[in-house]
N, C-alpha and C. Protein backbone atom coordinates (compact mmCIF):
# COMPACT_ATOMS: atom_id res chain seq x y z
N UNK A 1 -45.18 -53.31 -19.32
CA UNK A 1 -46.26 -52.94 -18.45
C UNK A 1 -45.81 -51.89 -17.44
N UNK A 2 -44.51 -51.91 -17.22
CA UNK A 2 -43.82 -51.12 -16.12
C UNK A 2 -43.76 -49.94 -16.56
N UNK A 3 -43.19 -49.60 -17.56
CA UNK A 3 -43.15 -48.73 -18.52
C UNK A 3 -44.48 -47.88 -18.81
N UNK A 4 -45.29 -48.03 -18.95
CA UNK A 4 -47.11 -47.58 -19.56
C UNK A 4 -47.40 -46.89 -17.99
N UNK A 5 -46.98 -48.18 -16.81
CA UNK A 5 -47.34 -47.78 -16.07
C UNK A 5 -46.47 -46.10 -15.23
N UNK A 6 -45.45 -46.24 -15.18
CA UNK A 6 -44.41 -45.09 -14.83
C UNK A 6 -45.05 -44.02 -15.45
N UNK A 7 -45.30 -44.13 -17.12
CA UNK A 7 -45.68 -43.25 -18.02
C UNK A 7 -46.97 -42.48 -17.71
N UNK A 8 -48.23 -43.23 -17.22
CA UNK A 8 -49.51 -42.99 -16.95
C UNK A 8 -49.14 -41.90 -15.52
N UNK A 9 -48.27 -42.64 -14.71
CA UNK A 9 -48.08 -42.19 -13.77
C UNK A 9 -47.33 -40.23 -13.26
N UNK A 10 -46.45 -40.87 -14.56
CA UNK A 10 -46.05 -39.45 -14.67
C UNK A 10 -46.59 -38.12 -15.47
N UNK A 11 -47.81 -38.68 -16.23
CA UNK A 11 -48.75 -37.44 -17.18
C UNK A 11 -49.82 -37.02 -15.85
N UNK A 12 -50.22 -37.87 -15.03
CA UNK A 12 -51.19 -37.97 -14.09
C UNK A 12 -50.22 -36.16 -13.05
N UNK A 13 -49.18 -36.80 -12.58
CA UNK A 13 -48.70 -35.68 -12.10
C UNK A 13 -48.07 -34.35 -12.36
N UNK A 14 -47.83 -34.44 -13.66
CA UNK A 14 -47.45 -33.58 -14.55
C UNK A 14 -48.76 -32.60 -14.84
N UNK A 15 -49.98 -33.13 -15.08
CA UNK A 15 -51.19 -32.59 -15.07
C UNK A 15 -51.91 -32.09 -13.78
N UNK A 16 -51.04 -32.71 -13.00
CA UNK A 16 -51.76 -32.16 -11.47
C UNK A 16 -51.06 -31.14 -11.23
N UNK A 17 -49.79 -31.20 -10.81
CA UNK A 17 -48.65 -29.91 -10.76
C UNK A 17 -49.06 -28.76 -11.89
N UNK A 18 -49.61 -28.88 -13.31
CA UNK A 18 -49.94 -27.61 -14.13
C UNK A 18 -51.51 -27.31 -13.56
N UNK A 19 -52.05 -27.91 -13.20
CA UNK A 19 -53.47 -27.83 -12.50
C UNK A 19 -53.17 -26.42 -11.20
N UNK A 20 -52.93 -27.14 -10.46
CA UNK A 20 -52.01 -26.32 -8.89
C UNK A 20 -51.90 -24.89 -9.22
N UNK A 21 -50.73 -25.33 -10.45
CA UNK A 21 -50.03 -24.03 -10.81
C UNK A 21 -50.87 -22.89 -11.40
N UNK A 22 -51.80 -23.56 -12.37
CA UNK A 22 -53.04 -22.34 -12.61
C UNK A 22 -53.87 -22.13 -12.11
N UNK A 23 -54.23 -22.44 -11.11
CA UNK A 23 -54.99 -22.16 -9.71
C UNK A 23 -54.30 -21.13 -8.90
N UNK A 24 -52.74 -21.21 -8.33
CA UNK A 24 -52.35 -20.44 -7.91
C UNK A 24 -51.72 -18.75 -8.84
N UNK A 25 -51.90 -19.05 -10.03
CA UNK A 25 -51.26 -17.99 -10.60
C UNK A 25 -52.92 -17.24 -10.86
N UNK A 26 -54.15 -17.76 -10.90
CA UNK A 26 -54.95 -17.10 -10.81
C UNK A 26 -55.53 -16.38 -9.75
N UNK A 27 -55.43 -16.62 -9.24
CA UNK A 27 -55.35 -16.79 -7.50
C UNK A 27 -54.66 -15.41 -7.27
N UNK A 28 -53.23 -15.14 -8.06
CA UNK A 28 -52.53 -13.93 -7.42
C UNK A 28 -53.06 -12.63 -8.50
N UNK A 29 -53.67 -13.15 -10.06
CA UNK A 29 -54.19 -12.50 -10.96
C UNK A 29 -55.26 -11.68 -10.04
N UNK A 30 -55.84 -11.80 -9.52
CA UNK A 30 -57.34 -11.23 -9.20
C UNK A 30 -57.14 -11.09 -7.71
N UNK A 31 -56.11 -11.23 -6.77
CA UNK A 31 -56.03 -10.93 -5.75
C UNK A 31 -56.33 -11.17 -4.59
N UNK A 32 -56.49 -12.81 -4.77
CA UNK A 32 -57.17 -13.30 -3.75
C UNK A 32 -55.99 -13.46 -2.69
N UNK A 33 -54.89 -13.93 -3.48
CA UNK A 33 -53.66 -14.03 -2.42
C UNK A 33 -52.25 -13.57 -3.42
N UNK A 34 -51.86 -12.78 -2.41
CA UNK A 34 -50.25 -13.00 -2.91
C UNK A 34 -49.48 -13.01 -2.16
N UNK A 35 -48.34 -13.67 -3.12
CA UNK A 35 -47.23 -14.51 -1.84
C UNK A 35 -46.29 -13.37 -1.18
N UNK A 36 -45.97 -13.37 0.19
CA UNK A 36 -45.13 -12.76 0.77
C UNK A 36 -44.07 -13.35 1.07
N UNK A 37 -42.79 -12.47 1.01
CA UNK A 37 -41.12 -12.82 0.63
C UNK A 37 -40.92 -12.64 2.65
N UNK A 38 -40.32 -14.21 2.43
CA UNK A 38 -39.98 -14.40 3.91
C UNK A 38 -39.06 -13.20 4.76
N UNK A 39 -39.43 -13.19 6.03
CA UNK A 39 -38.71 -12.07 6.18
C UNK A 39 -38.08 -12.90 7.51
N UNK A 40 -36.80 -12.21 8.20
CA UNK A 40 -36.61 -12.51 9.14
C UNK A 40 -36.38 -11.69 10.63
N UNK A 41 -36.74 -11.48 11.17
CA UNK A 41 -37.02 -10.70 12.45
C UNK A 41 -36.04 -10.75 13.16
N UNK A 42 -35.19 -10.01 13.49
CA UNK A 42 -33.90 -9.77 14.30
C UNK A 42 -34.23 -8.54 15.79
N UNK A 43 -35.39 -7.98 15.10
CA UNK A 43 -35.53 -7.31 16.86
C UNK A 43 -37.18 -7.75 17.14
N UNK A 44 -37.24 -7.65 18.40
CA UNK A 44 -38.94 -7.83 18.66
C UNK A 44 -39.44 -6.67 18.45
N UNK A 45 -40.91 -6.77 17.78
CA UNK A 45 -41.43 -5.72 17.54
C UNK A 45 -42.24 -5.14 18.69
N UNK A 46 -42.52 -3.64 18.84
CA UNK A 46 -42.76 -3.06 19.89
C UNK A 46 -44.27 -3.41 20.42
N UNK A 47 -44.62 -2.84 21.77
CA UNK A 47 -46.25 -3.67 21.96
C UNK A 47 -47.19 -3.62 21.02
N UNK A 48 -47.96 -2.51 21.60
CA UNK A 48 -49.09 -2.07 21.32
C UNK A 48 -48.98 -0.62 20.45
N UNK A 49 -48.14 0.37 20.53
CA UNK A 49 -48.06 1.01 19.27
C UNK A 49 -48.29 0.47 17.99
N UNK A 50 -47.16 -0.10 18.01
CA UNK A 50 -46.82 -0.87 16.45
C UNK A 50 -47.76 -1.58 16.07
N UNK A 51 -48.51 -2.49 16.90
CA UNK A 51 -49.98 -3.25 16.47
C UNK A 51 -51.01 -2.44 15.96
N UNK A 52 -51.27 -1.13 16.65
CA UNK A 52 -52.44 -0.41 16.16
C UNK A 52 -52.08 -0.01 14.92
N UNK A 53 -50.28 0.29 14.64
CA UNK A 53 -50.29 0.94 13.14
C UNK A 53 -50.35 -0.06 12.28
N UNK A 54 -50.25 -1.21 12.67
CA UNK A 54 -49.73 -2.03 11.49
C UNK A 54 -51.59 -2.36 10.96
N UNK A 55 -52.39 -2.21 12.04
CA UNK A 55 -54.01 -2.52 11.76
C UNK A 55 -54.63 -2.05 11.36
N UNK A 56 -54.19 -0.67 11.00
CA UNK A 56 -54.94 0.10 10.02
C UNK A 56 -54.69 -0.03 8.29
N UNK A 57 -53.32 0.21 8.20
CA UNK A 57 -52.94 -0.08 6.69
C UNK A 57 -53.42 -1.58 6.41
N UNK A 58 -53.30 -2.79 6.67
CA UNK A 58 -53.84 -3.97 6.87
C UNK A 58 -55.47 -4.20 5.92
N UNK A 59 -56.25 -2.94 6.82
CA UNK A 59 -57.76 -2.83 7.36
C UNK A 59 -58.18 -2.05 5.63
N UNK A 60 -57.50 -0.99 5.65
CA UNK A 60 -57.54 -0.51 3.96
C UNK A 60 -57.03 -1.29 2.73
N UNK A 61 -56.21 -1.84 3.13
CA UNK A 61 -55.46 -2.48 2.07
C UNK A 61 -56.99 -3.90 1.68
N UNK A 62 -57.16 -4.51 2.38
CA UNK A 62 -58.07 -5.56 2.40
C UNK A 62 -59.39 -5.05 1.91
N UNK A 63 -60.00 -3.71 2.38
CA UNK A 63 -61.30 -3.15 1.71
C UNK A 63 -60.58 -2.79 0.09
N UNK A 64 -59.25 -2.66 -0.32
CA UNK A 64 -59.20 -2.15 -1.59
C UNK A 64 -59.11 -3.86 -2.27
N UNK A 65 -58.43 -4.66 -1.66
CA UNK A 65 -59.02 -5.68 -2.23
C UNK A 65 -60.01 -6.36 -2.15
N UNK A 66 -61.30 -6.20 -1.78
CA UNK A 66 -62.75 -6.71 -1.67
C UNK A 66 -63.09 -5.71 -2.97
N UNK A 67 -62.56 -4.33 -3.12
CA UNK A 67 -63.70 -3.78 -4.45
C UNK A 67 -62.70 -3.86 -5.27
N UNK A 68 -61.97 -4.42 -5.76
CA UNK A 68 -60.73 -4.90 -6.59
C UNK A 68 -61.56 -6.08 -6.89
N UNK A 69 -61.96 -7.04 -6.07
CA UNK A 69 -62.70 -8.59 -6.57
C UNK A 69 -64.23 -7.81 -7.08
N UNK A 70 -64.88 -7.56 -6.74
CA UNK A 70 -66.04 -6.46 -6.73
C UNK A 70 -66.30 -6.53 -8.26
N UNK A 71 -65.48 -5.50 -8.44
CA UNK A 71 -65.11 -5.29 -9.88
C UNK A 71 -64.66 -6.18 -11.04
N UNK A 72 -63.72 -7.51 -10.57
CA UNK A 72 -63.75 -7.86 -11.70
C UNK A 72 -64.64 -8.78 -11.84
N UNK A 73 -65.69 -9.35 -10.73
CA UNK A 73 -66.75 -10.40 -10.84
C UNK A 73 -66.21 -11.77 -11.37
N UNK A 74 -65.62 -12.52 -10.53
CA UNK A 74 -65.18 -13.90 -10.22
C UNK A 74 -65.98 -14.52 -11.35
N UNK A 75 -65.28 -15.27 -12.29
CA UNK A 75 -66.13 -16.57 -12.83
C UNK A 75 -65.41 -17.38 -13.15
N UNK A 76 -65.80 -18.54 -12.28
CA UNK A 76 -65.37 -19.53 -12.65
C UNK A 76 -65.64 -21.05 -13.94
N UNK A 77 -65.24 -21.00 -14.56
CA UNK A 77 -65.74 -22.15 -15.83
C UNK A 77 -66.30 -23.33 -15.30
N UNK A 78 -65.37 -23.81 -14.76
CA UNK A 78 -65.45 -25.01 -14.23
C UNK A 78 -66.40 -24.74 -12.86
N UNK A 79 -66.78 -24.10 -12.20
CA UNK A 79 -67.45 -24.37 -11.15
C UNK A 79 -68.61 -24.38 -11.37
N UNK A 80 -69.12 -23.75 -12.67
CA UNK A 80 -70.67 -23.79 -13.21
C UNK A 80 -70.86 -24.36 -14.50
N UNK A 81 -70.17 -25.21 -15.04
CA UNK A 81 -70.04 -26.07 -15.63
C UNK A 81 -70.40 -27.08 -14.50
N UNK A 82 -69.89 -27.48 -13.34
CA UNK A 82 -69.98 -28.48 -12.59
C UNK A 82 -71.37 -28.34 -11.68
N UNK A 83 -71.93 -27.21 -11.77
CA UNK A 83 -73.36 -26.59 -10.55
C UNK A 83 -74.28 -27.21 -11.87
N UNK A 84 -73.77 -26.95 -13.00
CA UNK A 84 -74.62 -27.18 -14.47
C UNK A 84 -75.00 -28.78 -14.61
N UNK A 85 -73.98 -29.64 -14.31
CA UNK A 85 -74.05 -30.86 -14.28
C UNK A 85 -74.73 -31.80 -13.43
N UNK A 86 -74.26 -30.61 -12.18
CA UNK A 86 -75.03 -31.42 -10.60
C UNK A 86 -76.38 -31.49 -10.47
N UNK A 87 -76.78 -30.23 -10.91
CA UNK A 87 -78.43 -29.98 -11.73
C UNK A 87 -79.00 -31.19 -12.25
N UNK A 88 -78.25 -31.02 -13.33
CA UNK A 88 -78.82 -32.33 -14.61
C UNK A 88 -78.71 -33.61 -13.75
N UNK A 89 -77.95 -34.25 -13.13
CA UNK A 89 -77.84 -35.28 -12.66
C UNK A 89 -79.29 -35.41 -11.55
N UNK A 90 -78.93 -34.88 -10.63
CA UNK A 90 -80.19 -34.63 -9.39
C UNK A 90 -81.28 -34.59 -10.57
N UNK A 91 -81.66 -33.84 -11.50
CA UNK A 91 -83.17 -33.65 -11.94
C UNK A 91 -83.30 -35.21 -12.71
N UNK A 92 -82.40 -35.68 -13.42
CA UNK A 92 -82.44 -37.25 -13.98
C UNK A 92 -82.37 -38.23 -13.01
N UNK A 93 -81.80 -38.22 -11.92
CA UNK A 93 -82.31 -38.97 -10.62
C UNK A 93 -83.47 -39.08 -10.12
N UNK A 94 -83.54 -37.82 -10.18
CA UNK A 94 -85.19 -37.68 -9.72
C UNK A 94 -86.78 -38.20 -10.51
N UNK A 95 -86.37 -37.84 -11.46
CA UNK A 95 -87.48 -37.81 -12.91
C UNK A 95 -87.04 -39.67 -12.88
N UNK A 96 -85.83 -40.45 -12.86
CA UNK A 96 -85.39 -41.67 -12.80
C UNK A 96 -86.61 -42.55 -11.74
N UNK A 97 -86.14 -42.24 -10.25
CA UNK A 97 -86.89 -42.74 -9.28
C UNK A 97 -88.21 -42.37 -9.22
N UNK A 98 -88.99 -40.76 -9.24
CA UNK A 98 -90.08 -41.15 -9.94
C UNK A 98 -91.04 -42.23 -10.55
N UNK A 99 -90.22 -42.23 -11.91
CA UNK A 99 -90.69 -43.17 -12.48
C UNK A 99 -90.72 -45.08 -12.09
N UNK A 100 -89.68 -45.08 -11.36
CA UNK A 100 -89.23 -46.16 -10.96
C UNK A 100 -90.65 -46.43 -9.47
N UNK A 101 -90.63 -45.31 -8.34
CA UNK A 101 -91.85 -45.43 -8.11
C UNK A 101 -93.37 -45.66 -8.13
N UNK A 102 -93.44 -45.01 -9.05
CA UNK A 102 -94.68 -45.31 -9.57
C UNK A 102 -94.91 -46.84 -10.39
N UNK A 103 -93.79 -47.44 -10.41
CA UNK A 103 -93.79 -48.73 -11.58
C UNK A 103 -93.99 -49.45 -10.49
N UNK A 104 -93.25 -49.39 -9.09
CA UNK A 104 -93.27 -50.68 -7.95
C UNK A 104 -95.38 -50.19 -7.30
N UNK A 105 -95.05 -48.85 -7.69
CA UNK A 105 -97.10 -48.49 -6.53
C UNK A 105 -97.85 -49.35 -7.67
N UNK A 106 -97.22 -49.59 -8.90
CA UNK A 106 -98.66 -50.01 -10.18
C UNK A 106 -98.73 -51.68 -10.10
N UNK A 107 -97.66 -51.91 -9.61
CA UNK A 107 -97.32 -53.34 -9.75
C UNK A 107 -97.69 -54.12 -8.42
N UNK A 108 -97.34 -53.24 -7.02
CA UNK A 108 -98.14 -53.44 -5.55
C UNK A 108 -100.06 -53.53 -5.46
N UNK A 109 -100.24 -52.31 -6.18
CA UNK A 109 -101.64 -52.46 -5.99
C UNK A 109 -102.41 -52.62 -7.32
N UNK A 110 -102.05 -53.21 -8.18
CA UNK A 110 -102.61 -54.23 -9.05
C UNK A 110 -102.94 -53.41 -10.38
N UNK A 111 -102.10 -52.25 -9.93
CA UNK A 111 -103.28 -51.03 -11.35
C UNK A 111 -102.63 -51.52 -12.49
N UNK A 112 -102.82 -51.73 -13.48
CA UNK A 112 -102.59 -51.74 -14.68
C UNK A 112 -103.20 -51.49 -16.45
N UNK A 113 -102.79 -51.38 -17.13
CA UNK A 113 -103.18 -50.70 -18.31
C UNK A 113 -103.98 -51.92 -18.85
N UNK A 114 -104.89 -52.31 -18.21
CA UNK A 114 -105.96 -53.61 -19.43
C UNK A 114 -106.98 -53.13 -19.90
């Protein structure tokens, strides 16, 4: 039992960690993020010069990635697969209680099929 259980335990995370991982490697595919290589700072950087330059390249770089996403038009499988489902569920809930309503109004005020 210990065993099945360790086992279950370890496909569970093994599948989560490859989950993660293709999330983040898509993630750097299309440019939503990519990782920056730690750096370490040995002098302080200067005031207010250096801020205004660093805010412009920043300011372009970020509009080239908004029409970089633009262009390749985000789709996600799974997220409309899941908008697809949430649909169906809510409209069978609904169409559900409905019906379920109308059975307690027929049965309260006496209507019935005789």
């Amino acid at each position: 039992m210990k065993k099945i259980l360790l086992l279950s335990m370890t496909m569970v995370l093994l599948l989560l960690a490859g989950a993660l991982f293709g999330v983040q490697q898509m993630s750097e595919i299309l440019g939503i993020s990519e990782p920056e290589p730690i750096t370490i700072l040995k002098q302080k950087p200067q005031k207010e010069v250096a801020h205004k330059q660093e805010k412009e390249p920043v300011i372009e770089e970020l509009k080239a990635k908004q029409q970089k996403a633009n262009e390749v038009e985000r789709f996600n499988f799974f997220s409309e697969l899941g908008k697809k489902l949430g649909e169906a569920l809510h409209q069978l809930s609904r169409a559900g209680l409905s019906q379920l309503l109308t059975l307690f109004h027929d049965v309260l005020n006496g209507a019935s099929d005789r």
